[in-house]
C-alpha atoms as a PDB file:
ATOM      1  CA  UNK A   1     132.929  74.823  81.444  1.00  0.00           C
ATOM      2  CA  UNK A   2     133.513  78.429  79.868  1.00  0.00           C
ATOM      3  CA  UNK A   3     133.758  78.570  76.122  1.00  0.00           C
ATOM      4  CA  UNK A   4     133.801  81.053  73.371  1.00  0.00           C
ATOM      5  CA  UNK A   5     132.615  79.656  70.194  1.00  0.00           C
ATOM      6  CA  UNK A   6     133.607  82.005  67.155  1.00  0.00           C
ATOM      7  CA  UNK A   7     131.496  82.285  63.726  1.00  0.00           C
ATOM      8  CA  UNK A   8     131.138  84.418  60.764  1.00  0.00           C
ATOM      9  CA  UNK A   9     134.419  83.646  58.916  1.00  0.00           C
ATOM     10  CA  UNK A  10     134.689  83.121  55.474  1.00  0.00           C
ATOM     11  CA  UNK A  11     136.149  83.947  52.054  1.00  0.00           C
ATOM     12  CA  UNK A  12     135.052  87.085  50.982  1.00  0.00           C
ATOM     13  CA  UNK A  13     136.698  89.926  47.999  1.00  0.00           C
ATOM     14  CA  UNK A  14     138.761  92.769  48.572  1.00  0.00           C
ATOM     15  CA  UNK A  15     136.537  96.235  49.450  1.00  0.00           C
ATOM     16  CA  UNK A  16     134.142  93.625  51.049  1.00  0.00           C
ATOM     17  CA  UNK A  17     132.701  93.550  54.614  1.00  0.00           C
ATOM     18  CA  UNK A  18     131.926  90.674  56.984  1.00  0.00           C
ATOM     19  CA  UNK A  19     130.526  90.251  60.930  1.00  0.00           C
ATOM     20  CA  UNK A  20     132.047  88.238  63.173  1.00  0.00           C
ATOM     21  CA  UNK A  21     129.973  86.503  66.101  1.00  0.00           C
ATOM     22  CA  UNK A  22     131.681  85.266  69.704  1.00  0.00           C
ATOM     23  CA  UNK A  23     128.973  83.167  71.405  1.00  0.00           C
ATOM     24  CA  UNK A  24     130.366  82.808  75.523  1.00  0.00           C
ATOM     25  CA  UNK A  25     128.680  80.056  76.925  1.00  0.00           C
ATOM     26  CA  UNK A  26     129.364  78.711  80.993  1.00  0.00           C
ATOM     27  CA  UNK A  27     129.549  81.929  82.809  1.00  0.00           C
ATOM     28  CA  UNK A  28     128.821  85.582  81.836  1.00  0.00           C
ATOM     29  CA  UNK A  29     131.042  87.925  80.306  1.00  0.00           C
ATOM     30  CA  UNK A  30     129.495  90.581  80.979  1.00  0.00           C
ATOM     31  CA  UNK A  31     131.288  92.245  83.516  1.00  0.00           C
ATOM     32  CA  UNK A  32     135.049  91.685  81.549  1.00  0.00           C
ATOM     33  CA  UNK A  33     136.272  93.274  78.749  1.00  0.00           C
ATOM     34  CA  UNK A  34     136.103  91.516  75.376  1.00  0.00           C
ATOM     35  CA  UNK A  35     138.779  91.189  72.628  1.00  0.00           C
ATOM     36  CA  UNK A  36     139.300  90.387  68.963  1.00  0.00           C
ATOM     37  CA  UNK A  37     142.611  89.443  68.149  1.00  0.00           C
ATOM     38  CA  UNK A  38     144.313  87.374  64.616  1.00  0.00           C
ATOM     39  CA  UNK A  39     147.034  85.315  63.243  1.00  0.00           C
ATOM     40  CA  UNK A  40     147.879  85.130  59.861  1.00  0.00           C
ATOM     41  CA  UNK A  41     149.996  82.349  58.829  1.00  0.00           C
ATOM     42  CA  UNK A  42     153.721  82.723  59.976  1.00  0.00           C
ATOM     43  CA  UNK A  43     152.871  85.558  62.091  1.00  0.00           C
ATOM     44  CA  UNK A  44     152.374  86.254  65.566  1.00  0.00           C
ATOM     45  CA  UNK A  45     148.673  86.814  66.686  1.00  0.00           C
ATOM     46  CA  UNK A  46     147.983  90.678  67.268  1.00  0.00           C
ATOM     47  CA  UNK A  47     145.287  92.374  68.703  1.00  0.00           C
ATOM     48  CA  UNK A  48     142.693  93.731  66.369  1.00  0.00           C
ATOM     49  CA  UNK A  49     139.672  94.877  68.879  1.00  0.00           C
ATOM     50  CA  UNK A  50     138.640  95.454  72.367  1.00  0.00           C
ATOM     51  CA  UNK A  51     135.713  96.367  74.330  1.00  0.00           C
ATOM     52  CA  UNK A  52     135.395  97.272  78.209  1.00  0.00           C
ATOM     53  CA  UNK A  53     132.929  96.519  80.694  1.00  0.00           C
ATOM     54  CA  UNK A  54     131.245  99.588  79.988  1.00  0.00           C
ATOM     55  CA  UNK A  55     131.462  99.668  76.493  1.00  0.00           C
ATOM     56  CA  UNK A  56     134.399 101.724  76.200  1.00  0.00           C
ATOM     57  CA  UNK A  57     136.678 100.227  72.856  1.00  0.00           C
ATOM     58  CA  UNK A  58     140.291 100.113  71.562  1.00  0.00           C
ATOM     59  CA  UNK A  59     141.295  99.846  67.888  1.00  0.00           C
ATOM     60  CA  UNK A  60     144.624  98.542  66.239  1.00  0.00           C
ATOM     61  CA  UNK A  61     145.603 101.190  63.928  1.00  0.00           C
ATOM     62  CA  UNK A  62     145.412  99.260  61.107  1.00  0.00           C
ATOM     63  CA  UNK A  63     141.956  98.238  61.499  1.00  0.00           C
ATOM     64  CA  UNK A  64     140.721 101.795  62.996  1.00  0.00           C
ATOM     65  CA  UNK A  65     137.842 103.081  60.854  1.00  0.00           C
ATOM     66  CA  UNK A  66     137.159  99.754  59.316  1.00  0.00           C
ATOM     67  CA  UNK A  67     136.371  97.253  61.950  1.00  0.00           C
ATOM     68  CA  UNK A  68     133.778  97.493  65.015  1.00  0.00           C
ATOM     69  CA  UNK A  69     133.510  95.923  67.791  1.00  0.00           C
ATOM     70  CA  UNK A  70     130.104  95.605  70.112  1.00  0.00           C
ATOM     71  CA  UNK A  71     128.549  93.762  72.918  1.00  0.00           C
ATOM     72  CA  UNK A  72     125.461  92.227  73.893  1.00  0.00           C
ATOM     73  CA  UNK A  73     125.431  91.431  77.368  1.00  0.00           C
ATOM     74  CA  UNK A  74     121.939  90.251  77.722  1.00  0.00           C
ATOM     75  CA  UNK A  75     123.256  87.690  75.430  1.00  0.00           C
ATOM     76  CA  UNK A  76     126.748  87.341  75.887  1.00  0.00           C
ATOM     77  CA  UNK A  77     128.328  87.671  72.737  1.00  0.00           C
ATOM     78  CA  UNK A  78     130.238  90.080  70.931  1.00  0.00           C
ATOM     79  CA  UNK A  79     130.590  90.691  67.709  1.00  0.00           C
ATOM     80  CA  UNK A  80     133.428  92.252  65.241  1.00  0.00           C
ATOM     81  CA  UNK A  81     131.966  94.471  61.757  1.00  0.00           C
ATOM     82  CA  UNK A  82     134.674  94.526  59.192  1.00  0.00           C
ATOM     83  CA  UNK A  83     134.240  96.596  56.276  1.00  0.00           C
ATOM     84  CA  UNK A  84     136.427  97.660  53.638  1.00  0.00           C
ATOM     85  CA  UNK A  85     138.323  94.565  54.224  1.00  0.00           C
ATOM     86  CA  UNK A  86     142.092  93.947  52.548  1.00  0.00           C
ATOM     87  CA  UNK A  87     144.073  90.929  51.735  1.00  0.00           C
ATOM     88  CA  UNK A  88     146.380  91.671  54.463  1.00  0.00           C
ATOM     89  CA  UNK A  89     143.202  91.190  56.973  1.00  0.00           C
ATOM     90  CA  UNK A  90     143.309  87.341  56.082  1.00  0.00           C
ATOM     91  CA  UNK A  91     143.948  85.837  59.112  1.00  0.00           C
ATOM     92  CA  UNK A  92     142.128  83.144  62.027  1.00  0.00           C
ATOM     93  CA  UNK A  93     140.145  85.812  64.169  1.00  0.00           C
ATOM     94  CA  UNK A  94     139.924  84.866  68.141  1.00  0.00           C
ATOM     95  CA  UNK A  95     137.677  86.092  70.911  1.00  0.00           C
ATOM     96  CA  UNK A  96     138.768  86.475  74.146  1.00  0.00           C
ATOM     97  CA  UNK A  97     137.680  87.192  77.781  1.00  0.00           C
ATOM     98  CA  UNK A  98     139.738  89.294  80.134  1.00  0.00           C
ATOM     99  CA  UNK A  99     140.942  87.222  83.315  1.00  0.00           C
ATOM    100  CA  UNK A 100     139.591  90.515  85.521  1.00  0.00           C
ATOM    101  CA  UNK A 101     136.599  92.094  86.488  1.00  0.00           C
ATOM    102  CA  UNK A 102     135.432  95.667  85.922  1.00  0.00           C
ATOM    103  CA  UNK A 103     138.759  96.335  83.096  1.00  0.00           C
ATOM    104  CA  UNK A 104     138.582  98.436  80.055  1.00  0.00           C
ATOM    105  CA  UNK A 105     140.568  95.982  77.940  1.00  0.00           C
ATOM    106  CA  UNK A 106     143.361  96.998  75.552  1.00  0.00           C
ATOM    107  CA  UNK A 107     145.916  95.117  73.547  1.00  0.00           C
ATOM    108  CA  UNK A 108     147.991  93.034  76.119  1.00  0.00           C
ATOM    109  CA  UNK A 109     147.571  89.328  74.990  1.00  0.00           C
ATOM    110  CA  UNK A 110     148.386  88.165  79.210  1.00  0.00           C
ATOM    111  CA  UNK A 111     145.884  89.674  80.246  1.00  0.00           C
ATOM    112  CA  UNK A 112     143.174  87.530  78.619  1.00  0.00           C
ATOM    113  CA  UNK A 113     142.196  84.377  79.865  1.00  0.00           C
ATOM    114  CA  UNK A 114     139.595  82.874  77.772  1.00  0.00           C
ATOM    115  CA  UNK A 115     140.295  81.773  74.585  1.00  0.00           C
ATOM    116  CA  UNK A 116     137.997  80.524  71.449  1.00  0.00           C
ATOM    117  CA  UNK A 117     139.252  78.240  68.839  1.00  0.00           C
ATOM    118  CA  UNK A 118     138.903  81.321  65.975  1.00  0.00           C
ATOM    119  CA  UNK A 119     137.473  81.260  62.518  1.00  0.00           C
ATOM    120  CA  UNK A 120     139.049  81.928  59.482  1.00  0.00           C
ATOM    121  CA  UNK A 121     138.560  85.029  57.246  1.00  0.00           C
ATOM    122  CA  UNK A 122     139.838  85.085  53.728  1.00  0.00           C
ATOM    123  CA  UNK A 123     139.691  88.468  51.665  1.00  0.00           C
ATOM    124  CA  UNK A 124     140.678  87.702  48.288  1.00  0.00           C
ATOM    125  CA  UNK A 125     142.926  90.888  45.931  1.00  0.00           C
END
């Protein structure tokens, strides 16, 4: 059974940074791209992250220059870095794993496949 298991979240003060952990467990990952994405309450979830095969990434604009997201494939997780984070970051954060093989990811929520059950992150004004 495939599963990605998110950790990291908590409730952390404006200006503050945090690391998110996505732990993929039945299969390896590490031939599809990876993503981050949100929800904050009331909204739709967006894409925050992404991360191709190869390593190549994609940012949201509003996170670009203040989140990062990496890969370890000998242990198939990936991880999100969030510094300088904002109240309007607070949000459930979700891995995903891209249905395809060999894809450079991007920001179109069909095209992932895998889904974790996403931790919360609180940043506090």
């Amino acid at each position: 059974q495939v599963q990605l298991v998110e950790s990291g979240g908590e409730l952390v003060q404006a200006g503050g940074s945090l690391g998110l952990s996505c732990a993929a467990s039945g299969r390896t990952f590490s031939r599809n791209a990876m993503a981050w994405f949100r929800q904050a309450p009331g909204k739709e979830r967006e894409f925050v992250a992404s991360i191709g095969w190869v390593g190549g990434t994609a940012y949201a604009d509003s996170v670009k220059g203040r989140f990062t997201i990496s890969r370890n494939n000998a242990k198939n997780t990936v991880a999100l870095q969030m510094n300088s984070l904002k109240p309007e970051d607070t949000a459930v954060y979700y891995c995903a794993g891209d249905r395809d093989l060999f894809e450079s990811g991007g920001p179109d929520r069909s095209r992932y496949e895998n889904w974790g059950q996403g931790t919360q992150v609180t940043v506090s004004s």
